[in-house]
Protein backbone atom coordinates (compact mmCIF):
# COMPACT_ATOMS: atom_id res chain seq x y z
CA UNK A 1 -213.52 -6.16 164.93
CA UNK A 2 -211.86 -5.17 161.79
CA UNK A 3 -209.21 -2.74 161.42
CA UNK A 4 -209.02 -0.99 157.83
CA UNK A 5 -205.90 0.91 156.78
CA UNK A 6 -205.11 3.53 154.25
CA UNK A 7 -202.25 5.83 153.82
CA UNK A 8 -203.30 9.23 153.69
CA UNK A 9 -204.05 9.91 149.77
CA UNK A 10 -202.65 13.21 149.54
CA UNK A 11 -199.45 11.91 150.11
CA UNK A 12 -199.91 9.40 147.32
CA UNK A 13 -201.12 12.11 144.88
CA UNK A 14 -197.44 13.95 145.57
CA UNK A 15 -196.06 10.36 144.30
CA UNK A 16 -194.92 9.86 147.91
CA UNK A 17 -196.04 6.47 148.59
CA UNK A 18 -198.99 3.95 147.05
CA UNK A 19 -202.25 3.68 148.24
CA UNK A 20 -202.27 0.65 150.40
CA UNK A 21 -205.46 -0.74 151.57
CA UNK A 22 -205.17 -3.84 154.37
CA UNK A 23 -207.46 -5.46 156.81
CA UNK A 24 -206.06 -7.24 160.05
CA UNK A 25 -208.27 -7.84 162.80
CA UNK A 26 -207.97 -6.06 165.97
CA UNK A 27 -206.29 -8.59 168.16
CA UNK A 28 -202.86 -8.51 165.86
CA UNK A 29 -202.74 -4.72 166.27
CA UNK A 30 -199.62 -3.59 167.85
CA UNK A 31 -199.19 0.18 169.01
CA UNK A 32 -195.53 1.28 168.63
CA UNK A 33 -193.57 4.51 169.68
CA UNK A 34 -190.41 5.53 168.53
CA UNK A 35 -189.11 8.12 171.36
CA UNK A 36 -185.77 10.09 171.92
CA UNK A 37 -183.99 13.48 172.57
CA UNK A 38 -184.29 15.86 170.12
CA UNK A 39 -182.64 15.31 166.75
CA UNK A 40 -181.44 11.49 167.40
CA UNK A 41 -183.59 9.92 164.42
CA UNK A 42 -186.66 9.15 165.63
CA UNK A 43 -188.39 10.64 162.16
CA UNK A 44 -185.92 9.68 160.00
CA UNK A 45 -186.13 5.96 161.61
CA UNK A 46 -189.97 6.17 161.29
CA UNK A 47 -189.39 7.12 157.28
CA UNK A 48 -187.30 3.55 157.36
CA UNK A 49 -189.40 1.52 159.05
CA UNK A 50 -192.22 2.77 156.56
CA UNK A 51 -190.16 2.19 153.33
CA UNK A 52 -188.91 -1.47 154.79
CA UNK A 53 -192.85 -2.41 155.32
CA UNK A 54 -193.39 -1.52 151.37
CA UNK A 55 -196.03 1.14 153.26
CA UNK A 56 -193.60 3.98 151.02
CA UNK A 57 -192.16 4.07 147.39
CA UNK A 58 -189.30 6.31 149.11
CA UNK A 59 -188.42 7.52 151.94
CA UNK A 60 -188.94 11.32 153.32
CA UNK A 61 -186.27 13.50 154.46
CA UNK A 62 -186.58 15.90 157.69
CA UNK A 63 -184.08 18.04 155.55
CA UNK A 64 -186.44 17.95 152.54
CA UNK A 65 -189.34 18.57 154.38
CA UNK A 66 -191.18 15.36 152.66
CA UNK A 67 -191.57 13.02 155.79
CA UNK A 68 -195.02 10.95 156.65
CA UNK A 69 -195.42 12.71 159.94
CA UNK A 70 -193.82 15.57 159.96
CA UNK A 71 -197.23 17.21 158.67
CA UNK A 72 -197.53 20.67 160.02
CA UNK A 73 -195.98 23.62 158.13
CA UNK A 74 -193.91 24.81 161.19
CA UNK A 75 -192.50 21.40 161.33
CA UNK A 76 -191.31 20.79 157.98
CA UNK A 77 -189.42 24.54 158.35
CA UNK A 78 -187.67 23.97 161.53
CA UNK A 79 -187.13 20.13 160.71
CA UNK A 80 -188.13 18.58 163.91
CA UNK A 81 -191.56 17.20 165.49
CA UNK A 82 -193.62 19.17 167.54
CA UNK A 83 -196.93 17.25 167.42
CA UNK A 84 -196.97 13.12 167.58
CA UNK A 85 -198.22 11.84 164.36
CA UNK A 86 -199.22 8.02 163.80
CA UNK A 87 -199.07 5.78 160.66
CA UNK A 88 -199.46 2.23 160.03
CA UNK A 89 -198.14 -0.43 157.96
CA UNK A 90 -198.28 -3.95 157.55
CA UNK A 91 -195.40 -6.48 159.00
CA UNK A 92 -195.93 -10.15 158.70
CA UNK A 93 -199.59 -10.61 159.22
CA UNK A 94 -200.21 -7.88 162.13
CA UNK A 95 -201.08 -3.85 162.02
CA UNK A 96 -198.31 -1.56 163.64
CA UNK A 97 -199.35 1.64 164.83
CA UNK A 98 -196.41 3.51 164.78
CA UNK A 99 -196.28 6.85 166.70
CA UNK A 100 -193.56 9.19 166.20
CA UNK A 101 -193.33 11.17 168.91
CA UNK A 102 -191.28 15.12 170.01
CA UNK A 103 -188.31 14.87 171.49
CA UNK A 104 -187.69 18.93 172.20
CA UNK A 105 -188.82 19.31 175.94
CA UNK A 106 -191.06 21.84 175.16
CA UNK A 107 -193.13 19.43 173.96
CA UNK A 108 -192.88 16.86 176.79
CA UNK A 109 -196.88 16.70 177.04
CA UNK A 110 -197.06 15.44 173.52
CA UNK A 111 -194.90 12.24 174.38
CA UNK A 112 -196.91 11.75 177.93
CA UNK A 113 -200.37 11.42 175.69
CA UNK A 114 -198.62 8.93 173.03
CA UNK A 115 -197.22 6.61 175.50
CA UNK A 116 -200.64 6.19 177.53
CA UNK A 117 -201.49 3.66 174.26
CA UNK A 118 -198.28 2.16 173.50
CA UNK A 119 -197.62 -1.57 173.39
CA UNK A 120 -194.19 -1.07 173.48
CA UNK A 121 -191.59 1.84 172.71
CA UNK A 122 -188.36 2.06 170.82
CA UNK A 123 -186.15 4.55 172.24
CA UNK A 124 -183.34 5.58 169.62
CA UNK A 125 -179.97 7.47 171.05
CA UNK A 126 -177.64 9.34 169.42
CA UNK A 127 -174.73 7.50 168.25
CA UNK A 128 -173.03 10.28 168.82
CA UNK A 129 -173.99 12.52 171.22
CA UNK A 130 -174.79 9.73 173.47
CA UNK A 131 -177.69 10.02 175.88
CA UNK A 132 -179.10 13.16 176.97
CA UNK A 133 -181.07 14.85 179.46
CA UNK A 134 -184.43 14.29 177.54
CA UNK A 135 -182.80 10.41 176.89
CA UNK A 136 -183.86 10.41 180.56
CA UNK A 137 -186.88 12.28 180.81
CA UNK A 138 -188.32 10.21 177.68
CA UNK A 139 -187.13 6.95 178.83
CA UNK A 140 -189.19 7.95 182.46
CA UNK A 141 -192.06 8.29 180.34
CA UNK A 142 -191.82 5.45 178.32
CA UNK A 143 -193.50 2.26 180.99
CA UNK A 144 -196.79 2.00 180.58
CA UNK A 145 -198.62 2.05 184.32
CA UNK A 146 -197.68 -1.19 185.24
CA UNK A 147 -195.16 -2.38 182.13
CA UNK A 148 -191.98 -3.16 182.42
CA UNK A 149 -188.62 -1.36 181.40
CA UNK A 150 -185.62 -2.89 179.83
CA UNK A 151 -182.40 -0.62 180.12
């Protein structure tokens, strides 16, 4: 099986990012979540990992309202995720699915149906603020049935 890729061409058309067309086969296909608290980076780490794969010209801003996945109107006005959204790039001869997930608890469910396909997860924390509650509840979530968890 044959997995074709293309970055959404509305994007491109705002000058966002080139049209990228790459095929991989199935079996070097890797699904990827970034998951957090609320406002620790996950979008803004998703916009890196995007512009570092050449997938992106530049990268989008929550604050600018011009990220990848941050698609829906209501989430580019409040600046943060409510709905997961998945892109993919390239990286070294294999497909990443990468799924940027909520990490307000209101929209806990959203982060249960992403992780059911992950491969593996990247869970950012605040520098800052440190962990969280939702650190927690997200890093609970984050095992696939029967996976492992590093802490």
């Amino acid at each position: 099986m044959v997995v074709r890729l293309v970055l959404p061409a509305t994007l491109c058309r705002r000058g966002v990012c080139r049209l990228s067309t790459r095929l991989f086969g199935s079996g070097n296909t890797r699904n990827v979540g970034i998951i957090a608290h609320i406002d620790a980076g996950k979008t803004t780490t998703t916009e890196r990992m995007l512009l570092l794969a050449g997938a992106v010209h530049a990268a989008g801003e929550v604050d600018s309202g011009d990220t990848v996945t941050d698609f829906l109107e209501q989430e580019r006005e409040r600046g943060i995720t409510i709905q997961s959204a998945a892109t993919s790039f390239g990286w070294r001869g294999a497909a990443v699915s990468l799924i940027d997930t909520p990490g307000h608890i209101d929209f806990t469910v959203e982060v249960e149906r992403a992780v059911r396909v992950l491969d593996g997860a990247v869970l950012i924390v605040d520098a800052v603020a440190g962990a969280q509650a939702q650190t927690e509840t997200v890093w609970r979530q984050a095992p696939p049935p029967g996976g492992a968890a590093v802490a």
